[in-house]
N, C-alpha and C. Protein backbone atom coordinates (compact mmCIF):
# COMPACT_ATOMS: atom_id res chain seq x y z
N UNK A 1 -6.39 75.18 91.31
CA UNK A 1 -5.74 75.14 92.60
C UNK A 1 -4.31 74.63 92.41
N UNK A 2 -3.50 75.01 92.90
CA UNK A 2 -1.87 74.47 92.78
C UNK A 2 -1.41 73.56 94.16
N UNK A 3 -0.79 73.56 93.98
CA UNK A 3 -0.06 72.43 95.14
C UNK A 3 0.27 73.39 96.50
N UNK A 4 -0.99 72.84 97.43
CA UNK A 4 -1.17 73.43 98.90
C UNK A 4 -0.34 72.50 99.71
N UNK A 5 0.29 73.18 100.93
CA UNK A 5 1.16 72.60 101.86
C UNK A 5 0.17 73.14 103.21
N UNK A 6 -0.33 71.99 103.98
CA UNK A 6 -1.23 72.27 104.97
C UNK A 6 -1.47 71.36 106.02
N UNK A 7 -0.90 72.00 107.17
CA UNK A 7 -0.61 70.73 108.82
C UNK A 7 -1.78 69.69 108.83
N UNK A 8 -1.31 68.37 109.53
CA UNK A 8 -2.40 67.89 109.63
C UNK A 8 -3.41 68.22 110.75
N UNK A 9 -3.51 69.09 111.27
CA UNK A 9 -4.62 69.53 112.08
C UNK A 9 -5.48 70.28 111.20
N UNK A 10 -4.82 71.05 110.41
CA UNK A 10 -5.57 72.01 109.24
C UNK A 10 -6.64 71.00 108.66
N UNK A 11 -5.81 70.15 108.11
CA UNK A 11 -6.26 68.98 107.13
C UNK A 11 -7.94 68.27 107.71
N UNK A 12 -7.29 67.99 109.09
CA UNK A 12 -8.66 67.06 110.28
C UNK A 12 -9.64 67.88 110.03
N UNK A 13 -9.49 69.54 110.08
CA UNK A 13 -10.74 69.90 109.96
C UNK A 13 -11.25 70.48 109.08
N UNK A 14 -10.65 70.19 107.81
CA UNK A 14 -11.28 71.19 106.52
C UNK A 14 -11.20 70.00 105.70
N UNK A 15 -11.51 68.89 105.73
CA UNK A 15 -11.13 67.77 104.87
C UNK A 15 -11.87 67.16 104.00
N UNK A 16 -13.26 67.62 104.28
CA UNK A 16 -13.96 67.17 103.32
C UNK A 16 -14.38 68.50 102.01
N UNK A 17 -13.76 69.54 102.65
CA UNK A 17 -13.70 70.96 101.53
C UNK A 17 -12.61 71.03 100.56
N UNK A 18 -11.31 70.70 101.55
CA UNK A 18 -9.87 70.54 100.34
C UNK A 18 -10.18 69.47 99.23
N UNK A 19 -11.00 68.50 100.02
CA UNK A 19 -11.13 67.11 99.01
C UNK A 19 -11.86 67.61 97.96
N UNK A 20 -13.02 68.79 98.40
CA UNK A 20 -14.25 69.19 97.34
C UNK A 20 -13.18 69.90 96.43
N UNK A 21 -12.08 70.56 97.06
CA UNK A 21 -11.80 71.72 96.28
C UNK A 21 -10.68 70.94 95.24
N UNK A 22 -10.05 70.05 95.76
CA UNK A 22 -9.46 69.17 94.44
C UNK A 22 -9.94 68.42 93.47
N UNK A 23 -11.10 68.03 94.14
CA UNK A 23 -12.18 67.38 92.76
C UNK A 23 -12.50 68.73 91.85
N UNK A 24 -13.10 69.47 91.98
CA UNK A 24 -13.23 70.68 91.31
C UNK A 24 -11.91 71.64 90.22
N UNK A 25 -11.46 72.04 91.16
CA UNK A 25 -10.26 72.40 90.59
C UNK A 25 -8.53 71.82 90.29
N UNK A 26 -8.51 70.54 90.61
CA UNK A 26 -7.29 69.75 90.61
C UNK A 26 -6.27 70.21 91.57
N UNK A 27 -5.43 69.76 91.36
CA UNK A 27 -4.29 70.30 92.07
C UNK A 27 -3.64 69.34 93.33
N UNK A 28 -3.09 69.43 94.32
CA UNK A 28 -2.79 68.22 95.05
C UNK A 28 -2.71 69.47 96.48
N UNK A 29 -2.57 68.65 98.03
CA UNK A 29 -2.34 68.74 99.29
C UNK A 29 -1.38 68.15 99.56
N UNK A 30 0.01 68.32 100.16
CA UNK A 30 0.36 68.00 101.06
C UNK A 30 0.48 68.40 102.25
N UNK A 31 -0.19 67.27 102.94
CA UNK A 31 -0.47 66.85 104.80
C UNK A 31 1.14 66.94 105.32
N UNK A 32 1.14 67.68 106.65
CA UNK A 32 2.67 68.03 107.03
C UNK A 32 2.00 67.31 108.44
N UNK A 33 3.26 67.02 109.30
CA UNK A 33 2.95 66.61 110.39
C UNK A 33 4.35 67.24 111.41
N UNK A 34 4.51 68.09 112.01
CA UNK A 34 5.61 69.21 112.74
C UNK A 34 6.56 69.42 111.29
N UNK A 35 6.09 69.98 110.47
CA UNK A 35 6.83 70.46 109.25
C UNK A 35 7.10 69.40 108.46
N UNK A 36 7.08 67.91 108.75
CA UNK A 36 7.61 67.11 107.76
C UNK A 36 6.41 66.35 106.90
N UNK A 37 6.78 66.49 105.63
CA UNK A 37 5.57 65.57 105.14
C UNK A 37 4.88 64.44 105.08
N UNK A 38 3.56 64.09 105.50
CA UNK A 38 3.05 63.11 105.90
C UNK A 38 2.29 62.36 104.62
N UNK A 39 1.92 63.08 103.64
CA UNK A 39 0.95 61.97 102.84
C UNK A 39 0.72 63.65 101.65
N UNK A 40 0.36 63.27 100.35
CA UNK A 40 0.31 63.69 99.54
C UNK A 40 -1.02 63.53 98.90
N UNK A 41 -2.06 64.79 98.39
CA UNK A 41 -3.68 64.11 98.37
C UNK A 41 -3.46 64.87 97.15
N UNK A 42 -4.10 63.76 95.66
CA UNK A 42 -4.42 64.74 94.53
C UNK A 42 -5.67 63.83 93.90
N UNK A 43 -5.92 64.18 92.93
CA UNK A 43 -7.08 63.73 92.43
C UNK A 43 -6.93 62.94 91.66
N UNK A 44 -7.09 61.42 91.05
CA UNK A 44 -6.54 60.03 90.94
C UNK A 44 -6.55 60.62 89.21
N UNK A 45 -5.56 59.56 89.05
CA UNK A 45 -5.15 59.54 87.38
C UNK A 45 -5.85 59.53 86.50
N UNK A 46 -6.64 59.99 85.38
CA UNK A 46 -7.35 59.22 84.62
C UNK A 46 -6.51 58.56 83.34
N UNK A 47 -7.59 57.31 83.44
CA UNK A 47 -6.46 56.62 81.96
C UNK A 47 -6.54 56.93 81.15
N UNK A 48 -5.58 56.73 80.00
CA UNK A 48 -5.46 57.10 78.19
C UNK A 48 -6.19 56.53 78.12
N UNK A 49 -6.85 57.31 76.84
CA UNK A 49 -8.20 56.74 76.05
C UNK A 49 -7.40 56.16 74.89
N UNK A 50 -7.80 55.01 74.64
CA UNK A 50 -6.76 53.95 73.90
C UNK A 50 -8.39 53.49 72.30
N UNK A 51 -8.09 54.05 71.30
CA UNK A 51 -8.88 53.45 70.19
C UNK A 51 -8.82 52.39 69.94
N UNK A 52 -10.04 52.10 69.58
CA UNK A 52 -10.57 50.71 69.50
C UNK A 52 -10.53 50.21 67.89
N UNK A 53 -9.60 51.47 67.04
CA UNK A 53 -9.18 50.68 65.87
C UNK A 53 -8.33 50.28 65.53
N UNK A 54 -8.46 49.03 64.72
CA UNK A 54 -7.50 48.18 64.52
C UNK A 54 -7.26 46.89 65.58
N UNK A 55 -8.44 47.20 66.51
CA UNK A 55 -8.02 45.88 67.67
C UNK A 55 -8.45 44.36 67.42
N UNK A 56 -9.10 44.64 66.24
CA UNK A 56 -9.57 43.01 65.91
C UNK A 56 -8.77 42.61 64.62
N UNK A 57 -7.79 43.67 64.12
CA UNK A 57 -7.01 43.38 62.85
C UNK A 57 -6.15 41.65 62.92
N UNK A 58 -6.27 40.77 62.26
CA UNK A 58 -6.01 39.84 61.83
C UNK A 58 -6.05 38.61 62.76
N UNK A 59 -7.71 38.79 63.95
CA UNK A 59 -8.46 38.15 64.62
C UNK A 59 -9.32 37.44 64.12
N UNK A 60 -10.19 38.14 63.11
CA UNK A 60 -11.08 37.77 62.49
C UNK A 60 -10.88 38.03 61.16
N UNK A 61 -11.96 36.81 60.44
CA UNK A 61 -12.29 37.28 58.60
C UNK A 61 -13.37 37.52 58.55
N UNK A 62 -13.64 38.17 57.91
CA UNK A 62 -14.60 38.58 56.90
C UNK A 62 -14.88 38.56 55.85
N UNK A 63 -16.43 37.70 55.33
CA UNK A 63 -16.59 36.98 54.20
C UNK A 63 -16.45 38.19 53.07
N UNK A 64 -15.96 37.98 51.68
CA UNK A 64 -15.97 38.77 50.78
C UNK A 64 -17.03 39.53 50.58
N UNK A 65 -18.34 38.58 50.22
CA UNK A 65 -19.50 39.46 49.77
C UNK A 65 -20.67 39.55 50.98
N UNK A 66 -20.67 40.12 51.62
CA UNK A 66 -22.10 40.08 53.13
C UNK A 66 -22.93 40.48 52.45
N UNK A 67 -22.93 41.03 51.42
CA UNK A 67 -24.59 41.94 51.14
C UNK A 67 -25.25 40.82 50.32
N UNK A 68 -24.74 39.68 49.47
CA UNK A 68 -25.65 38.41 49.29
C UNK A 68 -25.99 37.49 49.86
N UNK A 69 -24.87 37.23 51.32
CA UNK A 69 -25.27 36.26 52.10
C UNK A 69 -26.34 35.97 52.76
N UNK A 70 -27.24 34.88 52.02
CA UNK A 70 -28.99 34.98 53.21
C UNK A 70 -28.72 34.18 54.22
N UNK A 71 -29.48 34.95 55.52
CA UNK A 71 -29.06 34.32 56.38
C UNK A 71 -31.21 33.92 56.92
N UNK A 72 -31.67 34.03 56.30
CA UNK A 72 -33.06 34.19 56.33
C UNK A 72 -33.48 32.65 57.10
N UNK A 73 -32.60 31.32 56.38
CA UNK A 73 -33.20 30.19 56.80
C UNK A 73 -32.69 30.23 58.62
N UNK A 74 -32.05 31.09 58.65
CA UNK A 74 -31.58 30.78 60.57
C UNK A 74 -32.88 31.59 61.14
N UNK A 75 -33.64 32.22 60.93
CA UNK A 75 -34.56 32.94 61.81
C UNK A 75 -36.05 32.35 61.35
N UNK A 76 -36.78 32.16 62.63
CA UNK A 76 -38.19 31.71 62.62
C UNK A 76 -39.21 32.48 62.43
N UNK A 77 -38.68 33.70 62.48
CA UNK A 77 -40.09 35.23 61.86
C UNK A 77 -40.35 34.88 60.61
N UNK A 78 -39.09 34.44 59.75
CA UNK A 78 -38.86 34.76 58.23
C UNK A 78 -38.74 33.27 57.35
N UNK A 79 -39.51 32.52 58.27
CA UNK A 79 -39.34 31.08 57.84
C UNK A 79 -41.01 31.35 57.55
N UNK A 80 -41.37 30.16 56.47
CA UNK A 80 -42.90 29.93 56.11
C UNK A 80 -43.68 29.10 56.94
N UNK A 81 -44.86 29.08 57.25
CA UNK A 81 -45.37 27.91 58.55
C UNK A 81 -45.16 26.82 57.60
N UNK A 82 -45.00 25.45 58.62
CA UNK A 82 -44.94 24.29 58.00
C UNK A 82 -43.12 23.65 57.29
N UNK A 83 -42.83 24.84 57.34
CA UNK A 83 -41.55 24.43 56.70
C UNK A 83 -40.43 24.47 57.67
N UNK A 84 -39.44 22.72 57.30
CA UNK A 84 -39.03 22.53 58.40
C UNK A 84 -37.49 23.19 58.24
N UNK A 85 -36.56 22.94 59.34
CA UNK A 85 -35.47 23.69 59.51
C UNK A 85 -34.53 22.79 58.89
């Protein structure tokens, strides 16, 4: 849909169809009121999609080696009965 120019009486009564028809196909309305323009209807912005890499760069460390670190004594599944914390 391209950019419609349409009175506001037009508007009062087709308003919930122009609205369908800009969600659908984009495009914008402008509402006239005795030829002059009253209000401008398009279908809201969407935001930049902004990547999420690099957003924790020099927030956090990270230990050298993770794949030896046991972390076994913090959890109670993987603890032996009787043995204390």
């Amino acid at each position: 849909m391209k950019h419609r120019i349409v009175n506001v009486t037009e508007f009062k009564a087709k308003c919930l169809s122009l609205l369908d028809d800009i969600g659908q196909n984009g495009g914008r309305i402008t509402v006239t009121k005795r030829g002059k323009p009253l209000a401008t209807v398009g279908p809201p912005k969407q935001p930049k999609f902004k990547s999420p890499e690099g957003s924790w760069a020099g927030r956090i460390e990270i230990a050298d080696d993770l794949e030896s670190w046991d972390s076994s004594h913090l959890w109670d599944a993987l603890r032996k009965t009787g043995e204390d914390i």
